[in-house]
PDB file of N, CA and C in Angstrom:
ATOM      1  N   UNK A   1      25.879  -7.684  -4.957  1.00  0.00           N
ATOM      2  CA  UNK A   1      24.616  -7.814  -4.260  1.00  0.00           C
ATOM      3  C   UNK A   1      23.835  -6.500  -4.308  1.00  0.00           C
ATOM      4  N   UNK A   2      24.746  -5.028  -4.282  1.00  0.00           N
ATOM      5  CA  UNK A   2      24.315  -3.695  -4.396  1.00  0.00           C
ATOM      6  C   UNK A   2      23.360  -4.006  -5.716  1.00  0.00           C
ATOM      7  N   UNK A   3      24.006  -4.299  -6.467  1.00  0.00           N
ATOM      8  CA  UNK A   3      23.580  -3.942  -8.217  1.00  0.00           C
ATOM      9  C   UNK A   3      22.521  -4.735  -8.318  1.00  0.00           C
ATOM     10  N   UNK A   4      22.446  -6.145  -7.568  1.00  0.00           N
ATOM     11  CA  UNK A   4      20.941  -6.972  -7.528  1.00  0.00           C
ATOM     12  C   UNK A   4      19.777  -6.085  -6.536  1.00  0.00           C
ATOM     13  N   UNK A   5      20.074  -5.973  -5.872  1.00  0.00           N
ATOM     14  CA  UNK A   5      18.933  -4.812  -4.928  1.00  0.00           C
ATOM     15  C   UNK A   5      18.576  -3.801  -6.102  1.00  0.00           C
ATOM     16  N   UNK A   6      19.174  -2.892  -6.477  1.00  0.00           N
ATOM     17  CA  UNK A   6      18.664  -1.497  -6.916  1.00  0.00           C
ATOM     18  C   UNK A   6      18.029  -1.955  -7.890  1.00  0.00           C
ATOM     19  N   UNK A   7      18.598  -3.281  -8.875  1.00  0.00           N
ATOM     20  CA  UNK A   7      17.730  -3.548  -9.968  1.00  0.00           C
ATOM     21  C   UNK A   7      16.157  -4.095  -9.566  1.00  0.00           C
ATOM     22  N   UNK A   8      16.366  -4.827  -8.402  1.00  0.00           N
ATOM     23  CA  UNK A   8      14.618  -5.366  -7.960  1.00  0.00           C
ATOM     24  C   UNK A   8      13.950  -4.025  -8.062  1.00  0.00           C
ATOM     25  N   UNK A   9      14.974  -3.204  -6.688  1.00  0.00           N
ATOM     26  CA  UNK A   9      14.064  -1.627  -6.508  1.00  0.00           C
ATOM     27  C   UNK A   9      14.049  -1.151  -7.755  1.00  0.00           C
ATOM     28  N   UNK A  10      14.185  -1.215  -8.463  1.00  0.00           N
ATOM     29  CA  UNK A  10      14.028  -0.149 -10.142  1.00  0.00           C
ATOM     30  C   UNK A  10      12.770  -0.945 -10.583  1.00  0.00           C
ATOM     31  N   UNK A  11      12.917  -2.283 -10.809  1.00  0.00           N
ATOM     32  CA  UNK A  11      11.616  -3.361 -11.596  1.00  0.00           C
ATOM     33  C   UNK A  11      10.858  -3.278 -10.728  1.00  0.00           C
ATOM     34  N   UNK A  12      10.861  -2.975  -9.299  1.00  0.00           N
ATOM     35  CA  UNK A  12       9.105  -3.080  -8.529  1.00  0.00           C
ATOM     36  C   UNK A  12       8.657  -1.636  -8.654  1.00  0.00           C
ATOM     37  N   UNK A  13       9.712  -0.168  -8.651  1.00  0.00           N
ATOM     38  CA  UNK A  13       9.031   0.902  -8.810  1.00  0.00           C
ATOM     39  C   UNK A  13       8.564   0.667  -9.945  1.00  0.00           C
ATOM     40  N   UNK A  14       8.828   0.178 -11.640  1.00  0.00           N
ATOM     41  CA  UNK A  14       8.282   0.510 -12.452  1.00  0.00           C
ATOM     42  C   UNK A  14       6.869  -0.716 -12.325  1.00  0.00           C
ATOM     43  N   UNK A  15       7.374  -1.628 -12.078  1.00  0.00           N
ATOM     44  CA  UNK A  15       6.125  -2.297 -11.794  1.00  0.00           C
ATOM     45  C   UNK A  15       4.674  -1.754 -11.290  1.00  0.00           C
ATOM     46  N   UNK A  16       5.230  -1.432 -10.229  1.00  0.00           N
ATOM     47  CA  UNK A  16       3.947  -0.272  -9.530  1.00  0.00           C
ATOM     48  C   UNK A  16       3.150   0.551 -10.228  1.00  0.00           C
ATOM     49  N   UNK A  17       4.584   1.397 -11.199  1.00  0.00           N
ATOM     50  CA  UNK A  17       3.958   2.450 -12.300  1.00  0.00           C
ATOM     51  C   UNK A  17       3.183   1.810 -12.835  1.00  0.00           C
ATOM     52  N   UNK A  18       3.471   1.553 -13.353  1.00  0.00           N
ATOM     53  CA  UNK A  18       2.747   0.292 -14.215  1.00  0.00           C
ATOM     54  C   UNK A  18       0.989  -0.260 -13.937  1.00  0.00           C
ATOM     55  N   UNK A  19       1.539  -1.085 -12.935  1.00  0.00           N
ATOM     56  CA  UNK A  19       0.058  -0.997 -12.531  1.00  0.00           C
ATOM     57  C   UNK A  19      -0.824   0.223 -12.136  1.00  0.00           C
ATOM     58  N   UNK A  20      -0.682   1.261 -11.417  1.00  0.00           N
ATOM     59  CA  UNK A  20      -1.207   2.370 -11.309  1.00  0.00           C
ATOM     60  C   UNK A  20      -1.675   2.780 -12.522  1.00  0.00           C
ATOM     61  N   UNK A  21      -0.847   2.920 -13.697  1.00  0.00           N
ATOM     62  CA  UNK A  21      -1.130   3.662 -14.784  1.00  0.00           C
ATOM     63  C   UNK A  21      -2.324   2.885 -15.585  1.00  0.00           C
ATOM     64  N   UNK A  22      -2.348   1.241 -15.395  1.00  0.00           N
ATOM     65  CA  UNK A  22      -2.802   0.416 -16.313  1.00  0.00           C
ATOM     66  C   UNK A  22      -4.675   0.443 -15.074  1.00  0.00           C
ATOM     67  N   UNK A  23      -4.503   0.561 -14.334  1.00  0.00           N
ATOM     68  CA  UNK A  23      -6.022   1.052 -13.077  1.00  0.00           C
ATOM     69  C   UNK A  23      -6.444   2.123 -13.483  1.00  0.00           C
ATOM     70  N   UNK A  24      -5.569   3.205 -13.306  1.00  0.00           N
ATOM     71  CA  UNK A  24      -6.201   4.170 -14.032  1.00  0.00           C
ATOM     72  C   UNK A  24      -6.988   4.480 -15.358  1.00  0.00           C
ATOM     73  N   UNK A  25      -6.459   3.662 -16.270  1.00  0.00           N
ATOM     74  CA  UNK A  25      -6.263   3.672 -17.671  1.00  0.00           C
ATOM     75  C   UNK A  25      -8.084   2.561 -17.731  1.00  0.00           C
ATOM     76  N   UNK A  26      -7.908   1.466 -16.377  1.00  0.00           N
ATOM     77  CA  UNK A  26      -9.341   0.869 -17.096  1.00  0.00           C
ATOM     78  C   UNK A  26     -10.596   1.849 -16.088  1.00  0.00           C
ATOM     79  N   UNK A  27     -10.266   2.111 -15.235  1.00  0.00           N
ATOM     80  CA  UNK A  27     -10.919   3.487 -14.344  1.00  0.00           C
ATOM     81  C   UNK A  27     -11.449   4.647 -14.621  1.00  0.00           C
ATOM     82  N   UNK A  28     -10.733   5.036 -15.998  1.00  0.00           N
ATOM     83  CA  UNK A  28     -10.975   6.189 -16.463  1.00  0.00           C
ATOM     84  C   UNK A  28     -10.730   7.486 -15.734  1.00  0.00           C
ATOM     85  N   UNK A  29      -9.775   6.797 -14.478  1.00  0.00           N
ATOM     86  CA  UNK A  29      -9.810   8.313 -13.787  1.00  0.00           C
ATOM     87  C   UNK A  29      -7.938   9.129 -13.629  1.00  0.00           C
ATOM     88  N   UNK A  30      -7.711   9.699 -13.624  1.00  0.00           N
ATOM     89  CA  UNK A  30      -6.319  10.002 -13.570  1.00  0.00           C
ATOM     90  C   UNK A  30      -5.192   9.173 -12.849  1.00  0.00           C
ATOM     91  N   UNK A  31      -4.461   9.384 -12.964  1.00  0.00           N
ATOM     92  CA  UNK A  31      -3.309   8.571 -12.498  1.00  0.00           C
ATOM     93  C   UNK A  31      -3.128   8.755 -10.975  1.00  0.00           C
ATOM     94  N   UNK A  32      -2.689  10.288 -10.912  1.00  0.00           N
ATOM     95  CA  UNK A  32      -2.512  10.991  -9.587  1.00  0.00           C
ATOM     96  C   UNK A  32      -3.359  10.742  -8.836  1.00  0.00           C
ATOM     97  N   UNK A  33      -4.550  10.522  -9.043  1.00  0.00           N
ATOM     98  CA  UNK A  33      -6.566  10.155  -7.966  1.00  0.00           C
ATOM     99  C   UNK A  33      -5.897   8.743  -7.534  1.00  0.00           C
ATOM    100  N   UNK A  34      -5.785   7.934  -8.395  1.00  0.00           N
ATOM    101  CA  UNK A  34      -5.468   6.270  -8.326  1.00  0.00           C
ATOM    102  C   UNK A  34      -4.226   6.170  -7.568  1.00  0.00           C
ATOM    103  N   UNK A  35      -3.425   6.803  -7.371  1.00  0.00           N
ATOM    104  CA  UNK A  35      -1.978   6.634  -6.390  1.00  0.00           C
ATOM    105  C   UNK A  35      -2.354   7.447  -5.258  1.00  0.00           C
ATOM    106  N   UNK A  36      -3.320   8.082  -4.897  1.00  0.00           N
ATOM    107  CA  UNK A  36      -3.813   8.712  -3.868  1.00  0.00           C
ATOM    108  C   UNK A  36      -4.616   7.908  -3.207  1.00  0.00           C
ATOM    109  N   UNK A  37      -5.778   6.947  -3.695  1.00  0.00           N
ATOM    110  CA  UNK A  37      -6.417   6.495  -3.148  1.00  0.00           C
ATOM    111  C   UNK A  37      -5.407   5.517  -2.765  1.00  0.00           C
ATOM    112  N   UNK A  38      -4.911   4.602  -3.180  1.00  0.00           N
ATOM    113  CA  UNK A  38      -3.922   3.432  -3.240  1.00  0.00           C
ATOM    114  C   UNK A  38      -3.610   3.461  -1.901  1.00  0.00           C
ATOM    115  N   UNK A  39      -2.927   4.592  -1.654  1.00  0.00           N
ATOM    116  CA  UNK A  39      -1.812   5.209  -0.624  1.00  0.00           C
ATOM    117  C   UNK A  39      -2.901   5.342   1.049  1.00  0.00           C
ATOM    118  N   UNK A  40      -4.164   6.280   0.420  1.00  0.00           N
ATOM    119  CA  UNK A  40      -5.307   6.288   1.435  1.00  0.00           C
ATOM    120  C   UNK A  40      -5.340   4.798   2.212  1.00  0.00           C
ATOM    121  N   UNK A  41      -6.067   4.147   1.114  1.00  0.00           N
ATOM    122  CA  UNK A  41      -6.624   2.301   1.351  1.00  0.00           C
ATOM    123  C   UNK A  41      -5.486   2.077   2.548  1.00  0.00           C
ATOM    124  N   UNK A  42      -4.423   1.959   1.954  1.00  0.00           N
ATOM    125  CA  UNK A  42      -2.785   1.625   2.451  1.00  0.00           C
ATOM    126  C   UNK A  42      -2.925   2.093   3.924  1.00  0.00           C
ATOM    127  N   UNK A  43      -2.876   3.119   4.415  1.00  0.00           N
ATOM    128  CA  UNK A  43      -2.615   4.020   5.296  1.00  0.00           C
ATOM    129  C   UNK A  43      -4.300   3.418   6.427  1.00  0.00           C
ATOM    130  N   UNK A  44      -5.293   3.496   5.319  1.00  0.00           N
ATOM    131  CA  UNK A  44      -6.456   3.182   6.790  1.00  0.00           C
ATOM    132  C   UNK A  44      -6.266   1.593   6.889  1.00  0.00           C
ATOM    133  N   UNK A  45      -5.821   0.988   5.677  1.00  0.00           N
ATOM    134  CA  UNK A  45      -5.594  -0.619   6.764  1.00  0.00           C
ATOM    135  C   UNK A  45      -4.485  -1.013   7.407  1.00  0.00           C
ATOM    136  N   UNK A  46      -3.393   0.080   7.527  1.00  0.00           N
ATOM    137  CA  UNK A  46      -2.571  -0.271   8.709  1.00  0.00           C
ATOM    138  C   UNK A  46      -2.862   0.398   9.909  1.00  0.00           C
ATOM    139  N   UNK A  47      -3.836   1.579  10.160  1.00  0.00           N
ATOM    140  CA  UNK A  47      -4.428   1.904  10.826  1.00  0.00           C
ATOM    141  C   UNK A  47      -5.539   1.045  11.718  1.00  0.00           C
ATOM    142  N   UNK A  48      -6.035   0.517  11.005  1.00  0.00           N
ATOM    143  CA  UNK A  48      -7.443  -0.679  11.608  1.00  0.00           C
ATOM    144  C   UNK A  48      -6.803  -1.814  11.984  1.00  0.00           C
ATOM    145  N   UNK A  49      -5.255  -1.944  11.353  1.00  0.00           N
ATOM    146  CA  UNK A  49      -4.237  -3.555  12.202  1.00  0.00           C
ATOM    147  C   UNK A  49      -4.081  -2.767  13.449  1.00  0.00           C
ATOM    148  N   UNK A  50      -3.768  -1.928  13.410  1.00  0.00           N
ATOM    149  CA  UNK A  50      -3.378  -1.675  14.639  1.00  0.00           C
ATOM    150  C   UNK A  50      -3.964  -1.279  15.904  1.00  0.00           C
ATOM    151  N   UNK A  51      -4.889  -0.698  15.169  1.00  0.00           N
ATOM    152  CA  UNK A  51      -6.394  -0.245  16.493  1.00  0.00           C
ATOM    153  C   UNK A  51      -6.880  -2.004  16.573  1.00  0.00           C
ATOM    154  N   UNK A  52      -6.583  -3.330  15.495  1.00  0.00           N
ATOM    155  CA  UNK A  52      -7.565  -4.116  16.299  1.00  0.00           C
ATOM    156  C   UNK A  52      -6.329  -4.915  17.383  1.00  0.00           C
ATOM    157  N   UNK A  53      -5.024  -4.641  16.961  1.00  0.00           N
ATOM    158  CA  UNK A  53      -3.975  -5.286  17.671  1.00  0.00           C
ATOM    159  C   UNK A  53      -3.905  -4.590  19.498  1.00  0.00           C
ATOM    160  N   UNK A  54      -4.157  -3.243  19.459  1.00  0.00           N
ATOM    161  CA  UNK A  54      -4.488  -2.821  20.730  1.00  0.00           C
ATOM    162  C   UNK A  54      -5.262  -3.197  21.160  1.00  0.00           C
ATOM    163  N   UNK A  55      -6.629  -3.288  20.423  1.00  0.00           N
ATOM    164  CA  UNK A  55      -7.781  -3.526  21.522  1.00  0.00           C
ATOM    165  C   UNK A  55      -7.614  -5.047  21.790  1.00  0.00           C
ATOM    166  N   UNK A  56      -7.129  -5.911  21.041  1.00  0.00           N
ATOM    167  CA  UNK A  56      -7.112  -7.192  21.545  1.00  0.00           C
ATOM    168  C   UNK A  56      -6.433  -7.527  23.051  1.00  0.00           C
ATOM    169  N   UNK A  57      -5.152  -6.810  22.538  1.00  0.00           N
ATOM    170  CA  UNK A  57      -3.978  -6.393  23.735  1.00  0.00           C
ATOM    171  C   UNK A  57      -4.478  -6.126  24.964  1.00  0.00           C
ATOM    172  N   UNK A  58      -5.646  -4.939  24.911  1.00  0.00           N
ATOM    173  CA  UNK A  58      -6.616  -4.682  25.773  1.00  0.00           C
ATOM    174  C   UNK A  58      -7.470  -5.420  26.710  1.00  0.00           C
ATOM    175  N   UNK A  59      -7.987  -6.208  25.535  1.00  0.00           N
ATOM    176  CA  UNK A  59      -9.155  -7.164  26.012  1.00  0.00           C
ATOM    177  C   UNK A  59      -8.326  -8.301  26.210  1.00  0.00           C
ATOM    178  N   UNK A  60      -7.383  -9.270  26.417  1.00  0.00           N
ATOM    179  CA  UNK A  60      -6.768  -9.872  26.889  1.00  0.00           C
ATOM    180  C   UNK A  60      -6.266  -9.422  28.340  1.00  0.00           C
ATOM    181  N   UNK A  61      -5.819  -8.250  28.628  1.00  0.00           N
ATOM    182  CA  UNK A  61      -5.700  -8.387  30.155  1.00  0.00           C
ATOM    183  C   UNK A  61      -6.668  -7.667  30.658  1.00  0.00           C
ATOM    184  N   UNK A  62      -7.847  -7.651  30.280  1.00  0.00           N
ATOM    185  CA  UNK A  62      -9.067  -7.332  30.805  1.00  0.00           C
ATOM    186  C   UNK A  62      -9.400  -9.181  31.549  1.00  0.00           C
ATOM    187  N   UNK A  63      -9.455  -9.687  30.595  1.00  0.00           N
ATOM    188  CA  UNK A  63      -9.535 -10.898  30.977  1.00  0.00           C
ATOM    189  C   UNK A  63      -8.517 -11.950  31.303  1.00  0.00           C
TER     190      UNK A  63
END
């Protein structure tokens, strides 16, 4: 079951590569910019789940 896990984790990291490299590649912009932004995007929309999951939280026992 070890050896089935690490192989998914090996085929989705290269997968990833992969796509990153192949965005970049129609982007024209570096690789490293494109896994930065990726990561950015990533990071402010679990940020905005969660600021809207509080305020709901909020506004529910407001009311």
């Amino acid at each position: 079951m070890t050896d089935q896990r690490s192989d998914l984790a090996r085929l989705q990291r290269e997968t990833i590569r992969q796509l990153a490299m192949e965005t970049a590649r129609l982007q024209n912009r570096p690789a490293p910019q494109v896994i930065w932004h990726a990561i950015t995007m990533a990071l402010v929309c679990i940020l905005l789940g969660v600021a809207i999951a509080v305020g709901l939280t909020l506004l529910g026992r407001i009311l």
